[in-house]
Protein backbone atom coordinates (compact mmCIF):
# COMPACT_ATOMS: atom_id res chain seq x y z
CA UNK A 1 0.36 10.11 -34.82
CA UNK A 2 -0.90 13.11 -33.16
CA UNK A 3 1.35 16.34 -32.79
CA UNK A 4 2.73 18.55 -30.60
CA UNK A 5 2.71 22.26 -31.53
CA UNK A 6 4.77 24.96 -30.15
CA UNK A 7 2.96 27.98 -28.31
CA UNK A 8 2.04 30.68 -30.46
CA UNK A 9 3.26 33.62 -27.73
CA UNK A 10 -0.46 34.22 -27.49
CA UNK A 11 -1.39 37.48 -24.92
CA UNK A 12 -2.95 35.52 -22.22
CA UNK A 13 -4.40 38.17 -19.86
CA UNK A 14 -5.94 36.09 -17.40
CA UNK A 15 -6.31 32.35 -16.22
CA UNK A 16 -8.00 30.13 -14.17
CA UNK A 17 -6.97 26.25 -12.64
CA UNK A 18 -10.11 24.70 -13.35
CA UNK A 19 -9.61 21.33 -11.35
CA UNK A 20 -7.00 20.18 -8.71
CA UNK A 21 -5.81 17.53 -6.65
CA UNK A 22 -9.00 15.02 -6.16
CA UNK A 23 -10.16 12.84 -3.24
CA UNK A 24 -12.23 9.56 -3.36
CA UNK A 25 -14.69 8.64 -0.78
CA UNK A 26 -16.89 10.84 0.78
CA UNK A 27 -20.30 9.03 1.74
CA UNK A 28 -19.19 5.78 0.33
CA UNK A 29 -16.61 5.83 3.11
CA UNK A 30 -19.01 6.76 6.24
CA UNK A 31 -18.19 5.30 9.32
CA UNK A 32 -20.83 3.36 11.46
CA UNK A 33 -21.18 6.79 13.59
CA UNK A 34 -21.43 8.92 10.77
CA UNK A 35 -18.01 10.59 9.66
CA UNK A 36 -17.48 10.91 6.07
CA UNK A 37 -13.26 9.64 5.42
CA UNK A 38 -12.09 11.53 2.13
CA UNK A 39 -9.09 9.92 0.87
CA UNK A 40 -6.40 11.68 -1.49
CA UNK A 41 -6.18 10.49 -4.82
CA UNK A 42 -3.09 10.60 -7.21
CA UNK A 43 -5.18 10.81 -9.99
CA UNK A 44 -6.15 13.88 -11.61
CA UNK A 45 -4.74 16.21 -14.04
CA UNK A 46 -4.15 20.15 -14.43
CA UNK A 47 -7.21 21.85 -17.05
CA UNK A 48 -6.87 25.46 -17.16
CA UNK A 49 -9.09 28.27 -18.73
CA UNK A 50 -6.68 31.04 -20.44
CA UNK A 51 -8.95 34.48 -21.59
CA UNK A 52 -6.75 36.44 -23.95
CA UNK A 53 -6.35 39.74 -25.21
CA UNK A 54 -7.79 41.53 -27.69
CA UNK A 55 -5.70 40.35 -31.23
CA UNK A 56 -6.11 41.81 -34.75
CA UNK A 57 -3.49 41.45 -37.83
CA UNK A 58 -0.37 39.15 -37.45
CA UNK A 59 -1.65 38.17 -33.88
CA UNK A 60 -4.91 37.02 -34.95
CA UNK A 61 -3.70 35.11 -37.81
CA UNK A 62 -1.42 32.52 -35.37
CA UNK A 63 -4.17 32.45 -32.53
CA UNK A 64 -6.36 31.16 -35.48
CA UNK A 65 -4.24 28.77 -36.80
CA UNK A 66 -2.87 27.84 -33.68
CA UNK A 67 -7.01 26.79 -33.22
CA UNK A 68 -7.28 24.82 -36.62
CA UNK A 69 -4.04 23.18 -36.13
CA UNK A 70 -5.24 22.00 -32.54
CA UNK A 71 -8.00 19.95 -34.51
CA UNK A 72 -10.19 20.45 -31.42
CA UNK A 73 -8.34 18.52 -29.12
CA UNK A 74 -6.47 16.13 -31.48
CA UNK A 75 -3.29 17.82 -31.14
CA UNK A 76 -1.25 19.19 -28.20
CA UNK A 77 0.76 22.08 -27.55
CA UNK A 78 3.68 23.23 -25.38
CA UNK A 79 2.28 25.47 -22.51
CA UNK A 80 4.79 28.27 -21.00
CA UNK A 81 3.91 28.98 -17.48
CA UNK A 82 5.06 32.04 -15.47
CA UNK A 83 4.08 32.70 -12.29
CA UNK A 84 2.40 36.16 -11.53
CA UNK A 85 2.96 35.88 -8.25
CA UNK A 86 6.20 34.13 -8.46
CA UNK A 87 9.80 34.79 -6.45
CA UNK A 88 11.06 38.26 -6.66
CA UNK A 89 14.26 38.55 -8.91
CA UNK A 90 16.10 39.12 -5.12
CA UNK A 91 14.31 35.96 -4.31
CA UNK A 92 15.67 34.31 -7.13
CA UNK A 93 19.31 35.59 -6.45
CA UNK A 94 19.35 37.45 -9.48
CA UNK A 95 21.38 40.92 -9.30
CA UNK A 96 20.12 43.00 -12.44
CA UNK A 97 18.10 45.57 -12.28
CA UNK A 98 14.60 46.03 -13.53
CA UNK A 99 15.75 47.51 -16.86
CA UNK A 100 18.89 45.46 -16.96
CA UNK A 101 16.20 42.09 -16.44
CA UNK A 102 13.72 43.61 -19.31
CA UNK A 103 16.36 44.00 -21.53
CA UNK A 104 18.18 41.33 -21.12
CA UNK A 105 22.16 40.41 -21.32
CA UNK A 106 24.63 40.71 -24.33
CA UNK A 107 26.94 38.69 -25.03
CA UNK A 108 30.77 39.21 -22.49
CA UNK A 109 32.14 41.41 -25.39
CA UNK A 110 28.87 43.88 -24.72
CA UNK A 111 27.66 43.20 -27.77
CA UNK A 112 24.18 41.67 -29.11
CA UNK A 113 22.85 39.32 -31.14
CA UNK A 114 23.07 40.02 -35.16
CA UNK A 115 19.69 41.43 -34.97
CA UNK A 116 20.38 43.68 -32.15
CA UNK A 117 18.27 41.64 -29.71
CA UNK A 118 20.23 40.24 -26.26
CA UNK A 119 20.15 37.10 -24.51
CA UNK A 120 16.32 37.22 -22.69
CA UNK A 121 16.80 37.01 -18.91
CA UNK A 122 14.96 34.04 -17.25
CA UNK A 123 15.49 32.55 -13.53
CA UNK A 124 18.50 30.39 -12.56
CA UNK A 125 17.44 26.88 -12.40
CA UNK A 126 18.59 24.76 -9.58
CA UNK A 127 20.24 21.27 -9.58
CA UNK A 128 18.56 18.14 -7.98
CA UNK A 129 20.17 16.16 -5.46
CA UNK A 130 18.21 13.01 -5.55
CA UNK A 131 16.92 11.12 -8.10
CA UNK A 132 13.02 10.28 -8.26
CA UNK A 133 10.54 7.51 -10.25
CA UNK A 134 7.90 8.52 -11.85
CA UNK A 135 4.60 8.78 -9.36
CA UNK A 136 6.57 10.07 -6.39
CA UNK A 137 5.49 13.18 -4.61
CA UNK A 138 8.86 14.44 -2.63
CA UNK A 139 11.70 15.90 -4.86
CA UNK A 140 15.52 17.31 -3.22
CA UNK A 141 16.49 20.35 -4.86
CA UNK A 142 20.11 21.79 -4.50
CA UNK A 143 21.13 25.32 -2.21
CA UNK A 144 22.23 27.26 -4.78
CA UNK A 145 19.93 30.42 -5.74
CA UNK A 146 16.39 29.51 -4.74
CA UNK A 147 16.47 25.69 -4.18
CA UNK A 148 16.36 26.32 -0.79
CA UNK A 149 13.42 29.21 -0.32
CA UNK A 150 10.82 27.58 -1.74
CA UNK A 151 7.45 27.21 0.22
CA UNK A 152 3.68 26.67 0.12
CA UNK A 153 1.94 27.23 -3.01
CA UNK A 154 5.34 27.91 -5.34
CA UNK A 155 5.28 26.48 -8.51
CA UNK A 156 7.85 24.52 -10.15
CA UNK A 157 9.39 22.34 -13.29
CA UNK A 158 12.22 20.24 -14.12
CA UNK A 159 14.40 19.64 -17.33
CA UNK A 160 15.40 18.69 -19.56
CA UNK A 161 12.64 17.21 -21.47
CA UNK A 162 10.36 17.18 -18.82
CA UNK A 163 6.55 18.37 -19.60
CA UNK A 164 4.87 18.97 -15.86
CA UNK A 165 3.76 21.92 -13.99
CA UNK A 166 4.31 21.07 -9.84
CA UNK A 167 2.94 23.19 -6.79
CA UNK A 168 4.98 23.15 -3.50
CA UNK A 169 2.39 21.95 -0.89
CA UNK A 170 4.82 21.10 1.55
CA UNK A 171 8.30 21.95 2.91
CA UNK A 172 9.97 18.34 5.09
CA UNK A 173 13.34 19.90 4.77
CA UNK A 174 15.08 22.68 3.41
CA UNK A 175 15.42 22.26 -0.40
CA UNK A 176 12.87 18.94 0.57
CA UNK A 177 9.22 19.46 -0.85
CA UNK A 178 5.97 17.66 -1.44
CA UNK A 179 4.37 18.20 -4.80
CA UNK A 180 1.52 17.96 -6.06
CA UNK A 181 0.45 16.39 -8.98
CA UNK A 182 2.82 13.26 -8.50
CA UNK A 183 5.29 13.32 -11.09
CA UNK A 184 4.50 12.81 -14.63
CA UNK A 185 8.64 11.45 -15.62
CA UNK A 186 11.28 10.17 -13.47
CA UNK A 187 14.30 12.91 -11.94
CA UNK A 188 18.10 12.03 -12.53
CA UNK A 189 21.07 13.46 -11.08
CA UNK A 190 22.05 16.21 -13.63
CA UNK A 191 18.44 17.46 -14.01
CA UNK A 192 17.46 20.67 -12.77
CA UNK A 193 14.82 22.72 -11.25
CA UNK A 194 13.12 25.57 -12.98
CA UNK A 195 10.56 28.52 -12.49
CA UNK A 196 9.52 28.70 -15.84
CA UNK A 197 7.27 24.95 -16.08
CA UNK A 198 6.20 23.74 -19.13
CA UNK A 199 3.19 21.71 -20.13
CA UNK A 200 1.86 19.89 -22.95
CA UNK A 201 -2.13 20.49 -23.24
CA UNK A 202 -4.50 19.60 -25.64
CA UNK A 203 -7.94 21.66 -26.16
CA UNK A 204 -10.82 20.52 -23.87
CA UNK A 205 -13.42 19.59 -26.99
CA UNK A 206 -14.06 20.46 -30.43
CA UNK A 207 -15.93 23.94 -29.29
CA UNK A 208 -12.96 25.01 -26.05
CA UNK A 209 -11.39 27.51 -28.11
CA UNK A 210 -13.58 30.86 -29.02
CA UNK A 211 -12.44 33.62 -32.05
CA UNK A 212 -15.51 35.75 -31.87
CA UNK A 213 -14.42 38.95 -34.47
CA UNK A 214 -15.82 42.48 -34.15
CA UNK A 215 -14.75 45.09 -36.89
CA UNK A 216 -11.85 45.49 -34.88
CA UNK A 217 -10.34 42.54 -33.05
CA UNK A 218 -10.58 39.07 -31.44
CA UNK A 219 -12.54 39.96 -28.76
CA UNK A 220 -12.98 38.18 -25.63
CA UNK A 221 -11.14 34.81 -27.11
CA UNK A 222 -11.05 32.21 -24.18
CA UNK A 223 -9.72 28.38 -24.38
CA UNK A 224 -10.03 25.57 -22.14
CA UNK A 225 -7.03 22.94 -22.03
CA UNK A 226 -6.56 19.84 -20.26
CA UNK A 227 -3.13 18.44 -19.66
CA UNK A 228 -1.21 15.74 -21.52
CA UNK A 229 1.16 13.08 -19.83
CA UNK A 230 4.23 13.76 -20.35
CA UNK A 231 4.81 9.92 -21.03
CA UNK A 232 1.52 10.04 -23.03
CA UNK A 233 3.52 12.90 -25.06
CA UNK A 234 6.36 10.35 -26.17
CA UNK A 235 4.00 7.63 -26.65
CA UNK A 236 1.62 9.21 -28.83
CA UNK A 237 3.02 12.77 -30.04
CA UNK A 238 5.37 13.60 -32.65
CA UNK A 239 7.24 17.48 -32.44
């Protein structure tokens, strides 16, 4: 069976959404006096370009065996997504400061972790309200924190175990939104809502990940991913 690899942390400096929600029709569906009909498909999944910065050493050893492992498109990996132009932490209902949110939280007796790390800081997730099959397009998110603030263009997950990246293209209610793609598992009552998505991608074709190598770094490394079904993941994926 093919596998599914775990992100490499690699220093993504820019990205693109290379395809989106599709339509069928156009002139196949003219009209007698001449109007083209486009009709929304469900189909379609997310393929994204990521351009990365420059890596040398330790860096460029994973990003290269991160490639090789991928076996050009054989494999798929878990995708962190964080959006750059995501809630505010005020937004989120989160209280720390900027520092406070960088450095993250120790444990209630103020201390950290053995190796002097803390607890990373990431947004409160929401709980669901409704359940949801697999294929639908509305999802009910609880009022707690953000659930309710959500509009156009916001993007959004759910777990546990739940590989899908969803954009907010419509707001029926408050804490009531159309997404778009449709999604990829069913929701249950005592799943949540999160701001940090996750996907699981696989690389485009044998040549959609670049290493050129100067004298002094990856330079200009770019790879092109499509996305995996989540169901497809369980079918056909091992961790």
């Amino acid at each position: 069976m093919a596998r599914l690899l775990s992100w490499p942390d690699l220093p993504v400096n820019f990205r693109e959404p290379m395809s989106g929600p599709r339509s069928t029709g156009g002139a196949a569906n003219t009209t007698i006096g001449g109007f083209m009909q486009g009709v929304s498909s469900p189909l379609g999944a997310w393929r994204w370009r990521f351009n990365l910065a420059d890596m040398r050493g330790q860096l460029a050893r994973r990003y290269r065996g991160w490639v090789t492992a991928m076996h050009g498109g054989a494999n798929a990996t878990r995708v962190p997504f964080c959006d750059w132009d995501g809630l505010t932490r005020s937004q989120m209902g989160v209280s720390a400061s900027g520092q406070e949110w960088k450095a993250g939280q120790p444990w209630s007796n103020g201390q950290p972790w053995s190796n002097g790390k803390n607890w990373g800081s990431t947004p409160p997730v929401v709980p669901m309200t409704a359940a949801a099959q697999r294929g639908d397009t509305v999802v009910s998110l609880g009022s707690p924190f953000w659930g309710h603030s959500l509009g156009m263009g916001d993007q959004i997950g759910f777990f546990p175990f739940h590989l899908g990246l969803y954009v907010i293209t419509d707001v029926l209610s408050p804490g009531v939104y159309r997404i778009w793609p449709q999604l990829r598992r069913e929701i249950v009552l005592g799943d949540f809502a999160t701001l940090r998505p996750t996907l699981a991608m696989r690389l485009e074709s044998e040549d959609a990940a670049t290493a050129p190598r100067d004298a002094f770094a990856i330079t200009n490394a770019s790879v092109v991913m499509v996305e995996v079904f989540d169901y497809d993941v369980r079918d056909w994926f091992t961790g």
